[in-house]
C-alpha atoms as a PDB file:
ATOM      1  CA  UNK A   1      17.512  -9.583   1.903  1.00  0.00           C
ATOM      2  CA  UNK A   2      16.421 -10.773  -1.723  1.00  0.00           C
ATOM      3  CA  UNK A   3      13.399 -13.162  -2.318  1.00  0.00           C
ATOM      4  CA  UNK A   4      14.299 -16.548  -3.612  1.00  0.00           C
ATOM      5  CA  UNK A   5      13.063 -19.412  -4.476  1.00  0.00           C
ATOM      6  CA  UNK A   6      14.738 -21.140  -1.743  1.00  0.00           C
ATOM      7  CA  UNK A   7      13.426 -18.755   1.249  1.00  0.00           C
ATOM      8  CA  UNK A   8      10.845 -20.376   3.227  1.00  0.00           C
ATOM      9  CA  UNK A   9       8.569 -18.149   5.418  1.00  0.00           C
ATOM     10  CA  UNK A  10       6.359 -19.124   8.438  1.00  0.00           C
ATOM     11  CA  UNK A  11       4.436 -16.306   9.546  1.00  0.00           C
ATOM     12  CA  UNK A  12       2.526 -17.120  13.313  1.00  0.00           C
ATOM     13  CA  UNK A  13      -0.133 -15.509  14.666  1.00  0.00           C
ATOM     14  CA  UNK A  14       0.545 -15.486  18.941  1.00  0.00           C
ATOM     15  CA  UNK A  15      -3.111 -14.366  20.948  1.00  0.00           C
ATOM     16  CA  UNK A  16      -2.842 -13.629  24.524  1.00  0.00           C
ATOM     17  CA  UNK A  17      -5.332 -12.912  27.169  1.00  0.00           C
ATOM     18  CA  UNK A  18      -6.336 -12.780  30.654  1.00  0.00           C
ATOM     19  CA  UNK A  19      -8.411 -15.117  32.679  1.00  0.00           C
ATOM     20  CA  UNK A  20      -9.785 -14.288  35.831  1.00  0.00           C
ATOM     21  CA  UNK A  21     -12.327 -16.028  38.335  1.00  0.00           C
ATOM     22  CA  UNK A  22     -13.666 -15.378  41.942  1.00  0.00           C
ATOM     23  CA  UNK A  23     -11.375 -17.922  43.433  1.00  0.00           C
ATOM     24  CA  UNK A  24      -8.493 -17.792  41.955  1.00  0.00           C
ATOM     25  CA  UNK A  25      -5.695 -15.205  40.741  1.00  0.00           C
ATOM     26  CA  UNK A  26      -5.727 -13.557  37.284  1.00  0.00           C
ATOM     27  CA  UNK A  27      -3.916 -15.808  34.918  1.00  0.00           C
ATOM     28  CA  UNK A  28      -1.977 -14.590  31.129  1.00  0.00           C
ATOM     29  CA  UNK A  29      -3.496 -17.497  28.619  1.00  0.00           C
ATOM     30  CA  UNK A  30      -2.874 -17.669  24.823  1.00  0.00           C
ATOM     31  CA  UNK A  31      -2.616 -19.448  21.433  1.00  0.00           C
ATOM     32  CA  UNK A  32      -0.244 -19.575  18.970  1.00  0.00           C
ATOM     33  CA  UNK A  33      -1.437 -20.351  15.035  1.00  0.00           C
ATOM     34  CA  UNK A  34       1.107 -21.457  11.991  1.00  0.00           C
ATOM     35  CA  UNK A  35      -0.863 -19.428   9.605  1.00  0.00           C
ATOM     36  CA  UNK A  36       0.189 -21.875   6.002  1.00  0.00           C
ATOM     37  CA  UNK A  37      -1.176 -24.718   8.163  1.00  0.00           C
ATOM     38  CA  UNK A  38      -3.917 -23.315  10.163  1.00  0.00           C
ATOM     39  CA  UNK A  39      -2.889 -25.424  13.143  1.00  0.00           C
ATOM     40  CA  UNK A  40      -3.607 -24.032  16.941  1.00  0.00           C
ATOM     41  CA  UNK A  41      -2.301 -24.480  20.144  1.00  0.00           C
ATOM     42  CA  UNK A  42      -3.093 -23.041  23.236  1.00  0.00           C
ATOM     43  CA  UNK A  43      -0.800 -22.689  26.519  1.00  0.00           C
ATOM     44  CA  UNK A  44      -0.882 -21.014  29.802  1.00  0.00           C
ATOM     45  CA  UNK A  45       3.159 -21.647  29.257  1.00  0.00           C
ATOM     46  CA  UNK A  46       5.189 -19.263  26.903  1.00  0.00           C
ATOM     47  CA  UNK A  47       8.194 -21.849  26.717  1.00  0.00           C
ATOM     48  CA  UNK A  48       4.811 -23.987  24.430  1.00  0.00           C
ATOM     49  CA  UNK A  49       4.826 -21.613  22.207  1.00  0.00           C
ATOM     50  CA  UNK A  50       8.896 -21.611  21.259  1.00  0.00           C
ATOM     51  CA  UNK A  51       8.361 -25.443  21.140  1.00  0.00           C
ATOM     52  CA  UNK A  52       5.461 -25.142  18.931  1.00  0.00           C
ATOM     53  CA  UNK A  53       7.192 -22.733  16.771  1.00  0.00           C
ATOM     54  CA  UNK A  54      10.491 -24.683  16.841  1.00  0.00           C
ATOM     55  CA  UNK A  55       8.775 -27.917  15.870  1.00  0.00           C
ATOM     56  CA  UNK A  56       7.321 -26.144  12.435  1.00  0.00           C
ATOM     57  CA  UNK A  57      10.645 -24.370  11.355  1.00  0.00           C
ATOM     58  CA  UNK A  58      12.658 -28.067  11.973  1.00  0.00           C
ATOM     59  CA  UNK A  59      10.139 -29.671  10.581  1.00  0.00           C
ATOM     60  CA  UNK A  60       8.950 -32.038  13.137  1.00  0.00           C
ATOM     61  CA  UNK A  61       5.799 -33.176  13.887  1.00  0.00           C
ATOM     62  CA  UNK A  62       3.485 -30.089  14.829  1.00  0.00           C
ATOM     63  CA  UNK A  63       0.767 -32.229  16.035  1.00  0.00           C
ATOM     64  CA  UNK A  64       1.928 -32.559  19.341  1.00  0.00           C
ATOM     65  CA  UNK A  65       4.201 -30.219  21.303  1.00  0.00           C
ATOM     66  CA  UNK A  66       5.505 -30.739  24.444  1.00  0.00           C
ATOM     67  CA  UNK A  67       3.010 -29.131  27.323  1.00  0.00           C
ATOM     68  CA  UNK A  68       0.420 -27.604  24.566  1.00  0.00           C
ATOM     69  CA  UNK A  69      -3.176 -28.553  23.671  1.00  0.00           C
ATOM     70  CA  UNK A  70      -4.528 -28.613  21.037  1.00  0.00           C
END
């Protein structure tokens, strides 16, 4: 794999955790941050964080994915 001018890298940063209260079960939570951008989005749903990532590499609007916050 050579470096070229034409290569484009995305490098993400994906943060997961656990949430717990009294009342209700443990839940997995995370974010997921486009590092060149700085942009964030959390989920409780992993299939967010493909679309997230998805909408960055094809160059759609990253504003917005399907099911995230932000």
């Amino acid at each position: 794999m050579t470096n070229s001018p034409a290569t484009t890298r995305h490098v993400f940063m994906v943060r997961l955790w656990e949430e717990a209260s009294a009342d209700q079960p443990t839940q997995w939570r995370g974010s997921v941050e486009h590092v060149r951008s700085g942009r964030t989005v959390y989920f409780i749903d992993f299939h967010d964080v493909q679309a997230f990532i998805l909408g960055v590499l094809q160059g759609t609007d990253i504003n917005s994915p399907p099911g995230g916050t932000s």
